[in-house]
C-alpha atoms as a PDB file:
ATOM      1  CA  UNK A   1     125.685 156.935  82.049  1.00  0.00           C
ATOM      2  CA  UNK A   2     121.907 157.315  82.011  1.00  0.00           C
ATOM      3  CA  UNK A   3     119.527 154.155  82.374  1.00  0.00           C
ATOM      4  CA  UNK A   4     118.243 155.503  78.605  1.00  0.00           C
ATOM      5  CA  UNK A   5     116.252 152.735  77.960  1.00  0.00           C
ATOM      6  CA  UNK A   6     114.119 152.791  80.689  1.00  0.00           C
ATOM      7  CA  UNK A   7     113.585 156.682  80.815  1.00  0.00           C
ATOM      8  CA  UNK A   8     110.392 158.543  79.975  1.00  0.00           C
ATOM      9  CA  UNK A   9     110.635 161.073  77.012  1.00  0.00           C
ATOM     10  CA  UNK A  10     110.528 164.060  79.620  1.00  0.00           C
ATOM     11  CA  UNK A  11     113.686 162.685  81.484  1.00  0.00           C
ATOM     12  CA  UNK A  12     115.591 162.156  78.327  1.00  0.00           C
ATOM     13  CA  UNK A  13     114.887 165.543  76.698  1.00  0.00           C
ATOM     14  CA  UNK A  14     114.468 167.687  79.531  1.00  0.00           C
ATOM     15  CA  UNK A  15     116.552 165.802  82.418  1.00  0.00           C
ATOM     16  CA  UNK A  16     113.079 165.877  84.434  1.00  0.00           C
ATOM     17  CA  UNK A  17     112.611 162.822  86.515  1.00  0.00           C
ATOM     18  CA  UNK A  18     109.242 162.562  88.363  1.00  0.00           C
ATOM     19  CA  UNK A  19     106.761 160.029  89.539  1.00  0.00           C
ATOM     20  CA  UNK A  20     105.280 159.914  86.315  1.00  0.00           C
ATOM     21  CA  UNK A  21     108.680 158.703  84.782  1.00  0.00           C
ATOM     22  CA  UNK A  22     108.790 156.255  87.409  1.00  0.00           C
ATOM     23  CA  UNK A  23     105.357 154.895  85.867  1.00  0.00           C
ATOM     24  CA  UNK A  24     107.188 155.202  82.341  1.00  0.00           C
ATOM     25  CA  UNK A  25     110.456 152.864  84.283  1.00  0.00           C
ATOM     26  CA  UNK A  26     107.897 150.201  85.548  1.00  0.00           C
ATOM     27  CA  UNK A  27     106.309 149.996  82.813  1.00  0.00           C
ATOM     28  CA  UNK A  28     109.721 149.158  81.074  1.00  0.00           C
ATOM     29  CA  UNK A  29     110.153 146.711  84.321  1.00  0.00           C
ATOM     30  CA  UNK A  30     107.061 145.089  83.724  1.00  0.00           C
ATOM     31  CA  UNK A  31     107.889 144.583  80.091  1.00  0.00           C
ATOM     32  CA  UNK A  32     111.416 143.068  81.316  1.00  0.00           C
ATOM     33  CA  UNK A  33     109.233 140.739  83.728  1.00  0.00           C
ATOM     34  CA  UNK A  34     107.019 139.588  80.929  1.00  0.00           C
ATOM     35  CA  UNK A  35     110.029 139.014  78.282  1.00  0.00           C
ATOM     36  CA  UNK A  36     111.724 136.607  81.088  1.00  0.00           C
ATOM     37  CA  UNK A  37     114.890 139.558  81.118  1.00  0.00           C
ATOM     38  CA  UNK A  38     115.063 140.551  78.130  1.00  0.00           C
ATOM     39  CA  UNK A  39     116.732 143.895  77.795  1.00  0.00           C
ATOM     40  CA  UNK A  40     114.336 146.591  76.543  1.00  0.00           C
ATOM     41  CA  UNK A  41     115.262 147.623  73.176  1.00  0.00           C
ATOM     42  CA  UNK A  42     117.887 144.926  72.303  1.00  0.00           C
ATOM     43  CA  UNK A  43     119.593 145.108  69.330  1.00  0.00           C
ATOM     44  CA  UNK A  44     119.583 148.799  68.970  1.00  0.00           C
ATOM     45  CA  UNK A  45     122.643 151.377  70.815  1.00  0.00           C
ATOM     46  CA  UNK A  46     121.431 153.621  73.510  1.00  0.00           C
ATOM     47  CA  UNK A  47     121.426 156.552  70.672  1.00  0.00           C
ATOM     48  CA  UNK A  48     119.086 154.710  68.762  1.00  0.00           C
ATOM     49  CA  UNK A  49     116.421 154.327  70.948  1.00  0.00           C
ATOM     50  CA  UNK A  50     116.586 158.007  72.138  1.00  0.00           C
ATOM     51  CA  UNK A  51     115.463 158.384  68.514  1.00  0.00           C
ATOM     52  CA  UNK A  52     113.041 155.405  69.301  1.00  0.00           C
ATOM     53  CA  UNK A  53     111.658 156.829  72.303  1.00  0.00           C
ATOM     54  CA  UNK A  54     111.168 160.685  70.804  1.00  0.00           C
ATOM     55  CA  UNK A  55     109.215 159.666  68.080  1.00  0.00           C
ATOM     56  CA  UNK A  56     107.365 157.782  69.855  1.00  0.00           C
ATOM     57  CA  UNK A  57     108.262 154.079  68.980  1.00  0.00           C
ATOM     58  CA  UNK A  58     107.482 151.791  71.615  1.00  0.00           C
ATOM     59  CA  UNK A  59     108.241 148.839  73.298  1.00  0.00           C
ATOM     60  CA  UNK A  60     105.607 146.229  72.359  1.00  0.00           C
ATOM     61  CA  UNK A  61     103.650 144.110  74.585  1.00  0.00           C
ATOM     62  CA  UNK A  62     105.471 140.380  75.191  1.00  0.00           C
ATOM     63  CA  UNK A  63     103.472 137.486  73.607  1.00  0.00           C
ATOM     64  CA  UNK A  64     101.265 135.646  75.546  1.00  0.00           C
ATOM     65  CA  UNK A  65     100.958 138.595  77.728  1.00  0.00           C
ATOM     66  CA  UNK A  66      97.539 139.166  79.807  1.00  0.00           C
ATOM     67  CA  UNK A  67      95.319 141.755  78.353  1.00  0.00           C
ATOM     68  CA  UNK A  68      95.342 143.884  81.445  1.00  0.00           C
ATOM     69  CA  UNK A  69      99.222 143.347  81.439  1.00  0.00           C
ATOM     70  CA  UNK A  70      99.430 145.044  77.819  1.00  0.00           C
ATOM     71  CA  UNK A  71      97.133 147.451  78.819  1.00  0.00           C
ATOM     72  CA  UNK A  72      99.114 148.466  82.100  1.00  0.00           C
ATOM     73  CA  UNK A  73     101.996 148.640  79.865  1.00  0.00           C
ATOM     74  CA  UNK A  74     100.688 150.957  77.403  1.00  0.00           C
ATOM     75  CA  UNK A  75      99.087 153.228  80.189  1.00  0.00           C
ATOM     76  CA  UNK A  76     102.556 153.818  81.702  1.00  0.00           C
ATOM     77  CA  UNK A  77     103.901 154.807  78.462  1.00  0.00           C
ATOM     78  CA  UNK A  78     101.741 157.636  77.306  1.00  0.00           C
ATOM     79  CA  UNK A  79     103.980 160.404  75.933  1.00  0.00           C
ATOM     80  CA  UNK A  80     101.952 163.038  77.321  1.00  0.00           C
ATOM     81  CA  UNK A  81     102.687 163.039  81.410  1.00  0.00           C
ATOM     82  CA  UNK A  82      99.758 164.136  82.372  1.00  0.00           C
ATOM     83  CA  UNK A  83      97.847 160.733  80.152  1.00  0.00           C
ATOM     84  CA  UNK A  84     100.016 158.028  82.014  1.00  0.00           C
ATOM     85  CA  UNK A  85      98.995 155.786  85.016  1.00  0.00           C
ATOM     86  CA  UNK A  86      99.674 156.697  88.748  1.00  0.00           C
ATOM     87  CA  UNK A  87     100.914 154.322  90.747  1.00  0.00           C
ATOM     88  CA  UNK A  88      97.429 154.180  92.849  1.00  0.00           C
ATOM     89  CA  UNK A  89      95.813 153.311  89.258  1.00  0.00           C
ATOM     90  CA  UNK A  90      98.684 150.331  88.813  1.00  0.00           C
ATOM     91  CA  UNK A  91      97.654 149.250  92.011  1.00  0.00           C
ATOM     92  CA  UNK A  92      94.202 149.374  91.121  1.00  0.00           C
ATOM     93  CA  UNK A  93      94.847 147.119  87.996  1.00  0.00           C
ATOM     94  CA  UNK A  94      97.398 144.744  89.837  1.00  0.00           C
ATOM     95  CA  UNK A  95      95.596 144.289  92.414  1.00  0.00           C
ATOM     96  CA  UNK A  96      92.339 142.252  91.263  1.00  0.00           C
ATOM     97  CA  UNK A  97      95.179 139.437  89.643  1.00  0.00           C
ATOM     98  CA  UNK A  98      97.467 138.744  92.831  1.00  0.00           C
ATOM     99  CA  UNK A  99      96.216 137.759  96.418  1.00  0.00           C
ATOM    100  CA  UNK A 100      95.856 140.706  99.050  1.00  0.00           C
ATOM    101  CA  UNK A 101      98.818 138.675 101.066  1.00  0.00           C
ATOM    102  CA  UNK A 102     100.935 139.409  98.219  1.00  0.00           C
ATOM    103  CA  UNK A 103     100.517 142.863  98.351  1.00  0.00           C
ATOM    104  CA  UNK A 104     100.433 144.177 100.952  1.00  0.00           C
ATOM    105  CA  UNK A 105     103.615 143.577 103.886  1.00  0.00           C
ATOM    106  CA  UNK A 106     102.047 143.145 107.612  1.00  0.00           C
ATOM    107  CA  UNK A 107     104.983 143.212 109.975  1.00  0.00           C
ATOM    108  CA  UNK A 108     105.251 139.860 111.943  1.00  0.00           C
ATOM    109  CA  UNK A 109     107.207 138.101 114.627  1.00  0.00           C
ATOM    110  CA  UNK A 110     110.361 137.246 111.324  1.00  0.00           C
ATOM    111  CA  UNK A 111     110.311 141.255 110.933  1.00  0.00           C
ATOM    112  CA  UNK A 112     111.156 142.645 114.411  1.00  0.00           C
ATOM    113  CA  UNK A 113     114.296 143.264 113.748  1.00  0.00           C
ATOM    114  CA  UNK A 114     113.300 146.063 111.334  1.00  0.00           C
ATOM    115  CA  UNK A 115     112.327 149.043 111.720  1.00  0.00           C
ATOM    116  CA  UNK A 116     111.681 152.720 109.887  1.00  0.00           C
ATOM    117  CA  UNK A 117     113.866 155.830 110.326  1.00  0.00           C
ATOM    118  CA  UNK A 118     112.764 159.177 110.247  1.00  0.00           C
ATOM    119  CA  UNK A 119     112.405 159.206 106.970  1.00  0.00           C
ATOM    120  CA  UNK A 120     110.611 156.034 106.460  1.00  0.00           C
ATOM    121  CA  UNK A 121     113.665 154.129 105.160  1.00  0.00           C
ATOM    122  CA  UNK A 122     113.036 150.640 106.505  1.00  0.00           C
ATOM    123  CA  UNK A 123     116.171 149.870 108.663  1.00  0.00           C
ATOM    124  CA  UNK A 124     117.699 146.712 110.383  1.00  0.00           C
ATOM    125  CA  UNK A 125     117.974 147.045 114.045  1.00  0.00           C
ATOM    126  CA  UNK A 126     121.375 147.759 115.789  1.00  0.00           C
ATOM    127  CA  UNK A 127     121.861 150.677 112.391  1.00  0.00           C
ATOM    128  CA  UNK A 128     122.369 154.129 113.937  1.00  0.00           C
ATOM    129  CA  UNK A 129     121.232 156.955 111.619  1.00  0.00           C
ATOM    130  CA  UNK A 130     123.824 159.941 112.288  1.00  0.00           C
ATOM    131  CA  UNK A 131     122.174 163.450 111.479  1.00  0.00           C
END
Protein backbone atom coordinates (compact mmCIF):
# COMPACT_ATOMS: atom_id res chain seq x y z
CA UNK A 1 0.00 0.00 0.00
CA UNK A 2 1.11 3.45 -1.14
CA UNK A 3 0.24 6.69 0.98
CA UNK A 4 -1.70 7.72 -2.60
CA UNK A 5 -3.25 10.54 -1.30
CA UNK A 6 -0.52 12.35 -0.17
CA UNK A 7 1.86 11.59 -3.20
CA UNK A 8 3.01 14.06 -5.84
CA UNK A 9 1.99 13.21 -9.51
CA UNK A 10 5.74 12.17 -10.26
CA UNK A 11 5.69 9.51 -7.39
CA UNK A 12 2.41 8.10 -8.46
CA UNK A 13 3.16 7.78 -12.20
CA UNK A 14 6.70 7.29 -12.24
CA UNK A 15 7.44 5.73 -8.60
CA UNK A 16 9.95 8.85 -8.20
CA UNK A 17 10.03 10.14 -4.71
CA UNK A 18 12.19 13.27 -4.14
CA UNK A 19 12.34 16.35 -2.03
CA UNK A 20 10.07 18.01 -4.20
CA UNK A 21 7.35 15.29 -3.45
CA UNK A 22 8.06 15.80 0.04
CA UNK A 23 6.92 19.59 -0.60
CA UNK A 24 3.84 18.00 -2.55
CA UNK A 25 3.28 15.54 1.13
CA UNK A 26 3.45 18.73 3.38
CA UNK A 27 1.55 20.48 1.54
CA UNK A 28 -1.14 17.65 1.89
CA UNK A 29 -0.01 17.81 5.82
CA UNK A 30 -0.62 21.29 6.02
CA UNK A 31 -4.00 20.92 4.41
CA UNK A 32 -4.73 18.00 7.09
CA UNK A 33 -3.55 20.65 9.85
CA UNK A 34 -5.87 23.30 8.56
CA UNK A 35 -9.04 20.82 8.07
CA UNK A 36 -8.55 19.81 11.98
CA UNK A 37 -7.68 15.86 10.43
CA UNK A 38 -9.55 15.58 7.90
CA UNK A 39 -8.38 12.95 5.50
CA UNK A 40 -7.30 14.43 2.15
CA UNK A 41 -9.64 13.45 -0.46
CA UNK A 42 -12.47 11.90 1.66
CA UNK A 43 -15.16 10.44 0.11
CA UNK A 44 -13.40 9.28 -2.95
CA UNK A 45 -11.27 5.43 -3.15
CA UNK A 46 -7.58 5.67 -3.52
CA UNK A 47 -8.22 4.92 -7.48
CA UNK A 48 -10.18 7.86 -7.72
CA UNK A 49 -8.00 10.35 -6.70
CA UNK A 50 -5.06 8.92 -8.78
CA UNK A 51 -7.46 10.11 -11.49
CA UNK A 52 -7.88 13.30 -9.26
CA UNK A 53 -4.36 13.94 -8.85
CA UNK A 54 -3.30 13.26 -12.83
CA UNK A 55 -5.55 15.62 -14.11
CA UNK A 56 -4.72 17.85 -12.00
CA UNK A 57 -7.69 18.26 -9.48
CA UNK A 58 -6.66 19.56 -6.31
CA UNK A 59 -7.14 19.68 -2.86
CA UNK A 60 -8.68 23.07 -2.00
CA UNK A 61 -7.60 25.45 0.54
CA UNK A 62 -9.62 24.89 4.17
CA UNK A 63 -11.99 27.82 5.00
CA UNK A 64 -10.92 30.37 7.09
CA UNK A 65 -7.48 29.56 6.07
CA UNK A 66 -4.66 32.46 6.13
CA UNK A 67 -3.84 33.82 2.78
CA UNK A 68 -0.21 32.90 3.01
CA UNK A 69 -1.47 29.41 4.27
CA UNK A 70 -3.46 28.91 0.84
CA UNK A 71 -0.77 30.23 -0.92
CA UNK A 72 1.91 27.81 0.71
CA UNK A 73 -0.48 25.19 -0.13
CA UNK A 74 -0.84 25.84 -3.68
CA UNK A 75 3.03 26.43 -4.10
CA UNK A 76 3.70 22.86 -2.89
CA UNK A 77 1.34 21.50 -5.30
CA UNK A 78 2.51 22.70 -8.64
CA UNK A 79 2.40 19.79 -11.10
CA UNK A 80 5.46 20.76 -12.74
CA UNK A 81 8.53 19.78 -10.12
CA UNK A 82 10.63 22.13 -11.03
CA UNK A 83 7.45 25.18 -10.17
CA UNK A 84 6.91 23.88 -6.49
CA UNK A 85 8.31 25.36 -3.19
CA UNK A 86 11.62 24.17 -1.50
CA UNK A 87 11.59 23.63 1.80
CA UNK A 88 14.04 26.83 2.41
CA UNK A 89 11.10 28.88 0.57
CA UNK A 90 8.39 27.16 3.22
CA UNK A 91 10.60 28.26 5.74
CA UNK A 92 10.81 31.54 4.36
CA UNK A 93 6.92 31.87 4.35
CA UNK A 94 6.44 30.11 7.84
CA UNK A 95 8.69 31.78 9.35
CA UNK A 96 7.45 35.59 9.51
CA UNK A 97 3.90 33.93 11.32
CA UNK A 98 5.49 31.77 14.27
CA UNK A 99 8.11 33.03 16.91
CA UNK A 100 11.93 32.24 16.15
CA UNK A 101 11.68 29.96 19.57
CA UNK A 102 9.30 27.92 17.76
CA UNK A 103 11.41 27.19 15.09
CA UNK A 104 14.23 26.66 15.63
CA UNK A 105 15.45 23.65 18.55
CA UNK A 106 18.56 25.02 20.78
CA UNK A 107 19.76 22.07 22.79
CA UNK A 108 19.41 22.76 26.61
CA UNK A 109 20.09 21.30 30.00
CA UNK A 110 16.21 18.82 29.37
CA UNK A 111 18.13 17.60 26.04
CA UNK A 112 21.46 16.12 27.25
CA UNK A 113 20.50 13.00 27.06
CA UNK A 114 20.37 13.20 23.24
CA UNK A 115 22.56 13.13 20.97
CA UNK A 116 23.29 12.68 16.90
CA UNK A 117 24.82 9.58 15.25
CA UNK A 118 26.88 9.55 12.39
CA UNK A 119 24.37 10.10 10.32
CA UNK A 120 22.66 12.85 12.06
CA UNK A 121 19.82 10.67 13.41
CA UNK A 122 19.11 12.30 16.76
CA UNK A 123 19.63 9.44 19.34
CA UNK A 124 18.88 8.90 23.14
CA UNK A 125 21.91 8.29 25.14
CA UNK A 126 22.86 4.73 26.39
CA UNK A 127 21.65 3.56 22.21
CA UNK A 128 24.66 1.86 20.60
CA UNK A 129 24.65 2.18 16.78
CA UNK A 130 26.20 -1.28 15.46
CA UNK A 131 27.90 -0.80 11.91
Amino acid sequence: MLPIRWMAPESITYGKFSLESDVWAYGVVLWEIFTLGKQPYYGHSNDEVVKLILQGILLSPPENSPPFICALMAGCWKTEVKDRFTFPEVYDMISPHIPDSRLVATPSQEDSDLRMDNENYLLPTGVTVLT
